[in-house]
C-alpha atoms as a PDB file:
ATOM      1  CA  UNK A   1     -59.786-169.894  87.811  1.00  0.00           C
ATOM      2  CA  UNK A   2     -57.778-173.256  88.264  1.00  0.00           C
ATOM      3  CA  UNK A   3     -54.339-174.513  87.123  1.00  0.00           C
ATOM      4  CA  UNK A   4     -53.892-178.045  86.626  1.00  0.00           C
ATOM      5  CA  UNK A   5     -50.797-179.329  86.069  1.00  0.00           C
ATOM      6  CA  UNK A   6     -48.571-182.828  85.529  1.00  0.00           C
ATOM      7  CA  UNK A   7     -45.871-183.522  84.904  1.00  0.00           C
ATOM      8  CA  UNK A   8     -43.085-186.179  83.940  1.00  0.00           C
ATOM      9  CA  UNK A   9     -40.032-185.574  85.628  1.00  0.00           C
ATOM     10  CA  UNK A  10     -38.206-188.010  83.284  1.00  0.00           C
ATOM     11  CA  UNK A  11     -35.906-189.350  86.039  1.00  0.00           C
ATOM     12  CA  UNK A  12     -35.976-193.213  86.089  1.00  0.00           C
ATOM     13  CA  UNK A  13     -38.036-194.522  89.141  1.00  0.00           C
ATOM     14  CA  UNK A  14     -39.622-191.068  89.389  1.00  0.00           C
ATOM     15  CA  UNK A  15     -43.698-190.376  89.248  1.00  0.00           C
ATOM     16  CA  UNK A  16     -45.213-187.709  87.238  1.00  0.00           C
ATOM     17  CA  UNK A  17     -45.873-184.490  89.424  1.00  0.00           C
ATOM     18  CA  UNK A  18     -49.493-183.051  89.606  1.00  0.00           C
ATOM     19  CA  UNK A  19     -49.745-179.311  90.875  1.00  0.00           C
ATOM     20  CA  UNK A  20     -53.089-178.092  91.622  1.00  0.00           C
ATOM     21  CA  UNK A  21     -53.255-174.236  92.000  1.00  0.00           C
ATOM     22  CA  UNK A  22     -56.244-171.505  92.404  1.00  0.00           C
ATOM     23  CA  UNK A  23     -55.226-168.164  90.151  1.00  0.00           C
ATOM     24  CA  UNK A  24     -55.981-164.766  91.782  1.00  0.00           C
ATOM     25  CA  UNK A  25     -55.394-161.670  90.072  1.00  0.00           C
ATOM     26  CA  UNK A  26     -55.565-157.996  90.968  1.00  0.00           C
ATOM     27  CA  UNK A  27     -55.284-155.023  89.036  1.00  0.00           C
ATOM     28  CA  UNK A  28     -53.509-152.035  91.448  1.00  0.00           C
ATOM     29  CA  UNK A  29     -53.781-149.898  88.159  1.00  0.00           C
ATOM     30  CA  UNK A  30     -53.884-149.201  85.708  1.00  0.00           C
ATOM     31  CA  UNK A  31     -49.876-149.999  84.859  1.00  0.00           C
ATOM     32  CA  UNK A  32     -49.773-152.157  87.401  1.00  0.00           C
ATOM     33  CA  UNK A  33     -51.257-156.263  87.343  1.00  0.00           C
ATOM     34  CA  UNK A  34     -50.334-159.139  90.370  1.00  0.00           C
ATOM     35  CA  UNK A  35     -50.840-162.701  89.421  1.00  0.00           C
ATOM     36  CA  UNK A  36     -50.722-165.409  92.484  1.00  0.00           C
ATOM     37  CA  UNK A  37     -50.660-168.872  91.510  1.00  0.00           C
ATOM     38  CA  UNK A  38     -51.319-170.829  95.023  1.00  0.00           C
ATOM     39  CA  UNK A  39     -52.117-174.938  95.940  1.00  0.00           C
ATOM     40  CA  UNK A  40     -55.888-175.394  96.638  1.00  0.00           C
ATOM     41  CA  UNK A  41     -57.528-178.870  96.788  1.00  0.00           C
ATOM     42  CA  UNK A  42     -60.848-177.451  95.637  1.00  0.00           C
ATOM     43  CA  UNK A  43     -61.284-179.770  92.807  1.00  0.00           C
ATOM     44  CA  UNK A  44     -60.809-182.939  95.016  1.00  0.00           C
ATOM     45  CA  UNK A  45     -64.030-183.772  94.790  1.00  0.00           C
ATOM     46  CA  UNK A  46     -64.435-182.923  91.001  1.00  0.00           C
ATOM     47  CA  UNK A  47     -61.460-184.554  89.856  1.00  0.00           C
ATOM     48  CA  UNK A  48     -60.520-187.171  92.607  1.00  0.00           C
ATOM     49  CA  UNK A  49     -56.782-187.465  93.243  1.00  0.00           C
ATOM     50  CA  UNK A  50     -54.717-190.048  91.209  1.00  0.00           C
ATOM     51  CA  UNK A  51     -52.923-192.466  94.053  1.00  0.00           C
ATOM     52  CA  UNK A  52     -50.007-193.133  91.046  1.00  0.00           C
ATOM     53  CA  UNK A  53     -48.876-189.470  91.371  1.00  0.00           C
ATOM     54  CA  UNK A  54     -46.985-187.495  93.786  1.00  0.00           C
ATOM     55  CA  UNK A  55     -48.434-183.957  94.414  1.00  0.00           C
ATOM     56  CA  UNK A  56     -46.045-181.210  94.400  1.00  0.00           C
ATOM     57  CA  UNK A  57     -46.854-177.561  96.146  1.00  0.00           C
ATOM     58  CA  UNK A  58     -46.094-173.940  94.866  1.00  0.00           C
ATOM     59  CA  UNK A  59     -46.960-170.809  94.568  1.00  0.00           C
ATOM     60  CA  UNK A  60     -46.100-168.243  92.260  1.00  0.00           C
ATOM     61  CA  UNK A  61     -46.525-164.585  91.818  1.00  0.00           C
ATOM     62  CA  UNK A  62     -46.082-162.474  88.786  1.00  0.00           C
ATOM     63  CA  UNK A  63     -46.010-158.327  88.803  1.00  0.00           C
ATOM     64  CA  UNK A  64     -46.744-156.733  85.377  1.00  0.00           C
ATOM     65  CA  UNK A  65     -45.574-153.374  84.945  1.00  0.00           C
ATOM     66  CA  UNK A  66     -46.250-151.136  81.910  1.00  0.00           C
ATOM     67  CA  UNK A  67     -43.333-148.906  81.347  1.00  0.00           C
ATOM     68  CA  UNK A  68     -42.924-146.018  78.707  1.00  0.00           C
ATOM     69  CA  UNK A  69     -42.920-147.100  75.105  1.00  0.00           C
ATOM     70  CA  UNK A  70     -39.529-147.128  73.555  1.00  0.00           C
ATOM     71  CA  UNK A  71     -39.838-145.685  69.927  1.00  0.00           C
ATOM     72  CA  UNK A  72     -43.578-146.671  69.535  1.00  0.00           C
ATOM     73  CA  UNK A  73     -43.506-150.108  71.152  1.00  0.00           C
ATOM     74  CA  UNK A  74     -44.819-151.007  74.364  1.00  0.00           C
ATOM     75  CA  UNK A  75     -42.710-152.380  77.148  1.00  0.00           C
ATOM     76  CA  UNK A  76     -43.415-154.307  80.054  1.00  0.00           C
ATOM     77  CA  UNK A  77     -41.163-155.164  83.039  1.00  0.00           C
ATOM     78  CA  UNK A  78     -42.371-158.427  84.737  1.00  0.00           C
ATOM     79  CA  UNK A  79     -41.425-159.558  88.323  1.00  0.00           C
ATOM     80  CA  UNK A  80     -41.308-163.574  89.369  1.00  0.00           C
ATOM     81  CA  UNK A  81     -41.207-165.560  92.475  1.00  0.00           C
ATOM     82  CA  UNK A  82     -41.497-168.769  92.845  1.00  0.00           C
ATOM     83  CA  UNK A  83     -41.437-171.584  95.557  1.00  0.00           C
ATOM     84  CA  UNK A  84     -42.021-175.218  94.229  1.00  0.00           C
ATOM     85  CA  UNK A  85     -41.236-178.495  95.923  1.00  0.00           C
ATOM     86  CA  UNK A  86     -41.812-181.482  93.496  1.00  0.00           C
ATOM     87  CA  UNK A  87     -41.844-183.598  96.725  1.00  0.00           C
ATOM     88  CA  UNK A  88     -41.591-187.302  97.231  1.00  0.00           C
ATOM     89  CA  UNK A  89     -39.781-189.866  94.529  1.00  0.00           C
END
């Protein structure tokens, strides 16, 4: 699926920020889910870019880990990583 996002940067001068990303997931077990959150430009054509905003790139990957329950209640350790430039001004 798709992830569109904007936002406003509320710095004086500034333009809102619009990150497009594609969402990929794989299950590698069943304790074990990777979620990648990369720029595409798929929905160009669908949703034509707004010249009043600066596009920002990222990409962003989550690991979910289930880990023994402690006294009857689930626990999950979760890895992130992230790489976002807001670009421009």
């Amino acid at each position: 699926f798709y992830y569109l996002s904007r936002r406003d940067l509320k710095v004086t001068g500034f333009k809102h920020r619009e990150f497009r990303t594609i969402v990929v997931w794989k299950k590698e077990s069943e304790d074990k889910l990777i979620v990648c959150y990369n720029d595409t430009d798929d929905l160009d054509e669908e949703y034509p870019r707004d010249p009043n905003v600066v596009y920002g790139s990222s990409r962003t990957i989550w690991e979910y880990k289930r880990l023994a329950k402690v006294e009857g209640i689930p626990q999950t350790r979760v890895k992130f990583v992230a790489r976002v430039d807001v670009a421009g001004s």
